[in-house]
Protein backbone atom coordinates (compact mmCIF):
# COMPACT_ATOMS: atom_id res chain seq x y z
CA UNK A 1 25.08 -3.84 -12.29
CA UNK A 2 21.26 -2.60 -11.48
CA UNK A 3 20.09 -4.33 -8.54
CA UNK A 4 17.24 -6.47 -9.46
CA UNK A 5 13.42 -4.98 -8.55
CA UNK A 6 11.64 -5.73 -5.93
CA UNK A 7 8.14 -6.14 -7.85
CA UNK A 8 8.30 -7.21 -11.04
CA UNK A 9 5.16 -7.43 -12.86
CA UNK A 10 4.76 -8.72 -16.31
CA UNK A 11 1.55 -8.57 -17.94
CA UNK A 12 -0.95 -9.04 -15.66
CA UNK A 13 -4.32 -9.60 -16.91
CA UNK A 14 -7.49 -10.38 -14.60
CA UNK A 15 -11.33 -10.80 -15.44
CA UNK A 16 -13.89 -10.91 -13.40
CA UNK A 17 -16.66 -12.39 -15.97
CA UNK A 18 -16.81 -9.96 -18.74
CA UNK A 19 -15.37 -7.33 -17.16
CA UNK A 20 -11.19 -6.95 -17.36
CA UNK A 21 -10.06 -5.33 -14.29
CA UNK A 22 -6.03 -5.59 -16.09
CA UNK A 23 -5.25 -5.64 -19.18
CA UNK A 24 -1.58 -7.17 -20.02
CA UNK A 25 -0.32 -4.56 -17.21
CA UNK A 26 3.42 -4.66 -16.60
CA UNK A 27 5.49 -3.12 -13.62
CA UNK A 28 8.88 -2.85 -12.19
CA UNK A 29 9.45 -1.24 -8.62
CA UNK A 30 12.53 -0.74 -7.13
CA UNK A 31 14.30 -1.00 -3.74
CA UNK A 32 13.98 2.64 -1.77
CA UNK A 33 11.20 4.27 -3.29
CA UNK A 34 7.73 5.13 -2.46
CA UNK A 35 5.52 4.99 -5.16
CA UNK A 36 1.73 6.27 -5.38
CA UNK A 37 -0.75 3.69 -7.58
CA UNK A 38 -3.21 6.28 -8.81
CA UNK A 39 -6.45 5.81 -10.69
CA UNK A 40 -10.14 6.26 -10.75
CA UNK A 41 -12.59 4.06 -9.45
CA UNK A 42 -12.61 0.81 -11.53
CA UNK A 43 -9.32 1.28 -12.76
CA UNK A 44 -7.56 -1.75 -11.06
CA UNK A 45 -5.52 -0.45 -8.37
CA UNK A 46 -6.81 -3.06 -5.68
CA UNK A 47 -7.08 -5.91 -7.77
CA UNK A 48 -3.41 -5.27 -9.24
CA UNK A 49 -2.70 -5.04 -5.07
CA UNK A 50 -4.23 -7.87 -4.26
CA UNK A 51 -2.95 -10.07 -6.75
CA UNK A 52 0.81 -9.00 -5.56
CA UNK A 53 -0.54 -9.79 -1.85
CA UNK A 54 -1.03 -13.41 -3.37
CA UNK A 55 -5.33 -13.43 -2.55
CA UNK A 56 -6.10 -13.15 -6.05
CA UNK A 57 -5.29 -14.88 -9.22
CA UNK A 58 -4.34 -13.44 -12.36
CA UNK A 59 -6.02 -14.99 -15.82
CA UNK A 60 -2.24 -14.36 -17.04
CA UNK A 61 0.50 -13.04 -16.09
CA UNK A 62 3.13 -13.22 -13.38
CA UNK A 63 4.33 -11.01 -10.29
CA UNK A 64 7.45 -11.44 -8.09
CA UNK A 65 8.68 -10.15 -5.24
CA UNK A 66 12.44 -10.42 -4.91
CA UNK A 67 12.16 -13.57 -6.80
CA UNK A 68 9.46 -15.44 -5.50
CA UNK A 69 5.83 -15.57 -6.05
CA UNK A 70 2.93 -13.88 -4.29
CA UNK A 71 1.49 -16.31 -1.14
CA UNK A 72 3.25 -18.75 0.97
CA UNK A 73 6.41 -17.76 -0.47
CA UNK A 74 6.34 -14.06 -0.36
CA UNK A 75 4.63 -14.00 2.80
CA UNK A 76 7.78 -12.84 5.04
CA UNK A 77 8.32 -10.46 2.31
CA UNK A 78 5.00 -8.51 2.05
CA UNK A 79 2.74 -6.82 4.71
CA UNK A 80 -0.32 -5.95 3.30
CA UNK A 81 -2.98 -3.47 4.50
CA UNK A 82 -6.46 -3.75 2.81
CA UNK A 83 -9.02 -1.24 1.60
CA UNK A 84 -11.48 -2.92 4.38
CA UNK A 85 -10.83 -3.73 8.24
CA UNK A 86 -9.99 -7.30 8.54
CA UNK A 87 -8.20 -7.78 12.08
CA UNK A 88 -10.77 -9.12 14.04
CA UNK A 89 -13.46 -6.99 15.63
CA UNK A 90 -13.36 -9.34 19.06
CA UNK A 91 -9.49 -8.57 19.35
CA UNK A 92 -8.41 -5.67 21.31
CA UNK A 93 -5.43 -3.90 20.04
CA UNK A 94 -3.50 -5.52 22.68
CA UNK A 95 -4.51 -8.96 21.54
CA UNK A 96 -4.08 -7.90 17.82
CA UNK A 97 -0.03 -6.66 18.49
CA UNK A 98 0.15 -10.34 20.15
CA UNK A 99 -1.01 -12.07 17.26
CA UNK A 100 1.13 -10.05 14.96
CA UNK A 101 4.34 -10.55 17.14
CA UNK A 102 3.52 -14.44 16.57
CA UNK A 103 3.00 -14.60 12.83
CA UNK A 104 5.41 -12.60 11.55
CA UNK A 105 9.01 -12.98 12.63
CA UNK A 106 9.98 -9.02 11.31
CA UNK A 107 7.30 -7.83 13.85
CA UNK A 108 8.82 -4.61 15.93
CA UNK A 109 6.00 -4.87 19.13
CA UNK A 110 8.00 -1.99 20.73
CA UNK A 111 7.06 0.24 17.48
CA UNK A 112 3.62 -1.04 17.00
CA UNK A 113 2.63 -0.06 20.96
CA UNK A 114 4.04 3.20 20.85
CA UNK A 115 2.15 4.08 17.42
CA UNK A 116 -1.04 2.98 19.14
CA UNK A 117 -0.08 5.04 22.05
CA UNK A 118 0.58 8.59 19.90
CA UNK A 119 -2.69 7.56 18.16
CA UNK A 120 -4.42 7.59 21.38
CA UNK A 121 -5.97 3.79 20.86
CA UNK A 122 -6.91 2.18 23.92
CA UNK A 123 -5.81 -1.15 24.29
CA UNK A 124 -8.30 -2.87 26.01
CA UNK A 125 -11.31 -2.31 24.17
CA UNK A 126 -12.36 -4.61 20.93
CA UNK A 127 -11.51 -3.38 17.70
CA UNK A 128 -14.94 -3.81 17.05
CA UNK A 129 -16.00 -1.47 19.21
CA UNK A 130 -13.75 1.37 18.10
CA UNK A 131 -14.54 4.14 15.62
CA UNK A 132 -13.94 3.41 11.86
CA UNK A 133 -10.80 5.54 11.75
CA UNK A 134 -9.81 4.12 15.22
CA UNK A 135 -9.86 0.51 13.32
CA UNK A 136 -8.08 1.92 10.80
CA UNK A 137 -5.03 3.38 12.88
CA UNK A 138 -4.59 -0.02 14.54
CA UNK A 139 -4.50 -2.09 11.34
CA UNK A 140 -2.45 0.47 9.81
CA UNK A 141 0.10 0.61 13.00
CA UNK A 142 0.28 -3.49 13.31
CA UNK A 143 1.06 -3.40 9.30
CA UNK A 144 4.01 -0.64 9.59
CA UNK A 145 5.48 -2.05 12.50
CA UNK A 146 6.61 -4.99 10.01
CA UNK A 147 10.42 -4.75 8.92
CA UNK A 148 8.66 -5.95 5.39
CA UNK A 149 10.52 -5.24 1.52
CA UNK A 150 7.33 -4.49 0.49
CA UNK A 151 4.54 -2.51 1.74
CA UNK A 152 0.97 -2.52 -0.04
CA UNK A 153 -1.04 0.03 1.23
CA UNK A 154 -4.62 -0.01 -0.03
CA UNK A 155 -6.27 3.70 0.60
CA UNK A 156 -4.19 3.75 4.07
CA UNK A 157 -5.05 7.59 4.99
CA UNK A 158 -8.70 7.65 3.92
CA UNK A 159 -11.10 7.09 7.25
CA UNK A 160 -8.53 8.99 9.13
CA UNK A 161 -9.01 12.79 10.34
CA UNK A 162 -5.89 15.40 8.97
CA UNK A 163 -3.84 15.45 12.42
CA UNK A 164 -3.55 11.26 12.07
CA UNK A 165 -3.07 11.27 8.10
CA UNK A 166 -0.47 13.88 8.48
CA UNK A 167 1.34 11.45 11.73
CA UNK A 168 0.56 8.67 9.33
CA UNK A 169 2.61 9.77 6.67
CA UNK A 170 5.35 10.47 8.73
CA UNK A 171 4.98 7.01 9.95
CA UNK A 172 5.37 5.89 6.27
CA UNK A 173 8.20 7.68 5.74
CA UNK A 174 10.36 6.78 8.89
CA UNK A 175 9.60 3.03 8.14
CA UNK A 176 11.10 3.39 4.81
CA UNK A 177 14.55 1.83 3.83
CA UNK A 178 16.83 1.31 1.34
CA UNK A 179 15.74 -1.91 0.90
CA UNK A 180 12.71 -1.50 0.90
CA UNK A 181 9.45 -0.84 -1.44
CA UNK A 182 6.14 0.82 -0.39
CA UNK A 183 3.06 1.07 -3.13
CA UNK A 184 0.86 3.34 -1.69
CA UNK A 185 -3.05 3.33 -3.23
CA UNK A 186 -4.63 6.74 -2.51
CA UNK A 187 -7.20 8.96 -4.13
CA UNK A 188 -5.90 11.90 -1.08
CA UNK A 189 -3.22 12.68 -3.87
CA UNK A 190 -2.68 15.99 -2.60
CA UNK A 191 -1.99 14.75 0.97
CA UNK A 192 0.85 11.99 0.10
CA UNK A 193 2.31 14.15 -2.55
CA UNK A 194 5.57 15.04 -0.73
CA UNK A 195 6.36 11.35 0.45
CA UNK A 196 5.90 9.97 -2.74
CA UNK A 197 9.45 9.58 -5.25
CA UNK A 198 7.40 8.10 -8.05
CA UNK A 199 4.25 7.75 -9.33
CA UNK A 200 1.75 5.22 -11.60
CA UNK A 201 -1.18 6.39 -13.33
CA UNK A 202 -3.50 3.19 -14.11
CA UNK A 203 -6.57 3.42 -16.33
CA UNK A 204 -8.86 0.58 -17.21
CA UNK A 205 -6.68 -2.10 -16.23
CA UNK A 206 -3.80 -0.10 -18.24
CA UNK A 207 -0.54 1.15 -17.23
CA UNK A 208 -1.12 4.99 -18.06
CA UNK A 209 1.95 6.44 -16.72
CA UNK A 210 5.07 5.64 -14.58
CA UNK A 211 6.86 8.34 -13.53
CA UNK A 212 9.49 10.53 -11.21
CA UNK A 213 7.52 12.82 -8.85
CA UNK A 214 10.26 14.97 -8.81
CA UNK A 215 11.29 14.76 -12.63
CA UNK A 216 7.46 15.14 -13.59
CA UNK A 217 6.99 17.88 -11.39
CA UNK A 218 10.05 19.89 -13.25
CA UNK A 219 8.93 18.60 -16.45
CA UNK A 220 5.56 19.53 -16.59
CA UNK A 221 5.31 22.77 -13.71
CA UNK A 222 2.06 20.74 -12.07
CA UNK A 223 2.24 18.89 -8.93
CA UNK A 224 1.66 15.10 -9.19
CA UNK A 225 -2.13 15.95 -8.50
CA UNK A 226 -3.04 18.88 -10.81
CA UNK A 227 -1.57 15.84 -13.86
CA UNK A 228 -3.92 13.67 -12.17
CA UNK A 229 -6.57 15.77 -12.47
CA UNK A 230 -5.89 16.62 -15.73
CA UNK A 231 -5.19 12.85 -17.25
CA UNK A 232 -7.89 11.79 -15.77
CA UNK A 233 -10.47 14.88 -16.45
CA UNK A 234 -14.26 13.40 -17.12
């Protein structure tokens, strides 16, 4: 029997006024995989993300995560990182690993400190303080060190200079299980191309495309980002 996915999404629509951000989109992840949500601007990746993170709600439509729906009761489940900073800038990154080891039960402190250590953060100074891609690191760090089934990763490589991304990545990929589920939202398609096992192309609120990296790749002779390119062509 096929296990049961992790994210199932079933025709999620959300409008902001006039303007549909998704349009009757339907999803199903699985356990083990790491899968690139890929679009233009406008197309929906972050409010599809944030809706499965449980901060926004859909005009129709349902999500679950192993069964139970986004907020209070996926909250163990999920770690989220956001397209924007939102650890406090007061904290230092010593404060911030605190706070995380107190919230969330599946926080690895160990693994979060030595992250910020390769990264070269300093621990005493406020988050506010530090550089954009500095913030960045330690937000992405505290959400990784999470023994989460499902990892939301909203643009998680973009304020971040190539010798981090490419530490980053590996960081991705030595946090990923069996069991678990990471949805990574990136327009560096080129960079995450070898992590990623699968792929979704989103358009307009649509669900373009849901794929095998590795099947598409020997399918079509393109990598993952020359299709982008070429599905999404202006």
């Amino acid at each position: 029997m096929q296990n049961a996915p992790v994210l199932s999404v079933s025709g999620l629509t959300k409008y902001y006024r006039s303007f549909c951000s998704l349009d009757d989109f339907s999803l199903d992840l699985p356990a083990g995989k790491i899968v690139a949500l890929l679009g233009p601007n406008g197309s929906g990746k972050t409010t599809l993300i944030k809706i499965i993170a449980g901060l926004l709600t859909p005009n129709a439509g349902s999500v679950s995560i192993l069964g139970r729906a986004p907020g209070e009761e996926s909250r163990g489940l999920v770690a989220y990182l956001p397209d924007r900073i939102s650890v406090p800038g007061w904290m230092t990154p010593d404060q911030a690993v605190s706070y995380f080891a107190d919230f969330f039960p599946d926080f690895d402190r160990p693994k979060a400190e030595k992250m910020l250590s390769d990264l070269g953060i300093p621990m005493d100074k406020p988050i506010g303080k530090l550089s954009k891609g500095m913030r960045e690191k330690v937000q992405l760090s505290l959400v990784m060190s999470r023994a989460a089934k499902l990892y939301l990763l909203d643009e998680p490589i973009s304020g971040v200079d190539p010798a981090a991304r490419e530490y980053i990545l590996r960081t991705i990929l030595s946090c990923h299980s069996p069991d678990s589920t990471i949805l990574i939202s990136t327009h560096l398609i080129a960079d995450v191309e070898e992590v990623i096992d699968e792929f979704v192309f989103i358009r307009e609120g649509k669900l373009l495309c849901y794929d095998s990296a590795d099947e598409a790749r020997k399918r079509e002779g393109k990598t993952v980002d020359e299709m982008f390119r070429e599905a999404f062509r202006c």
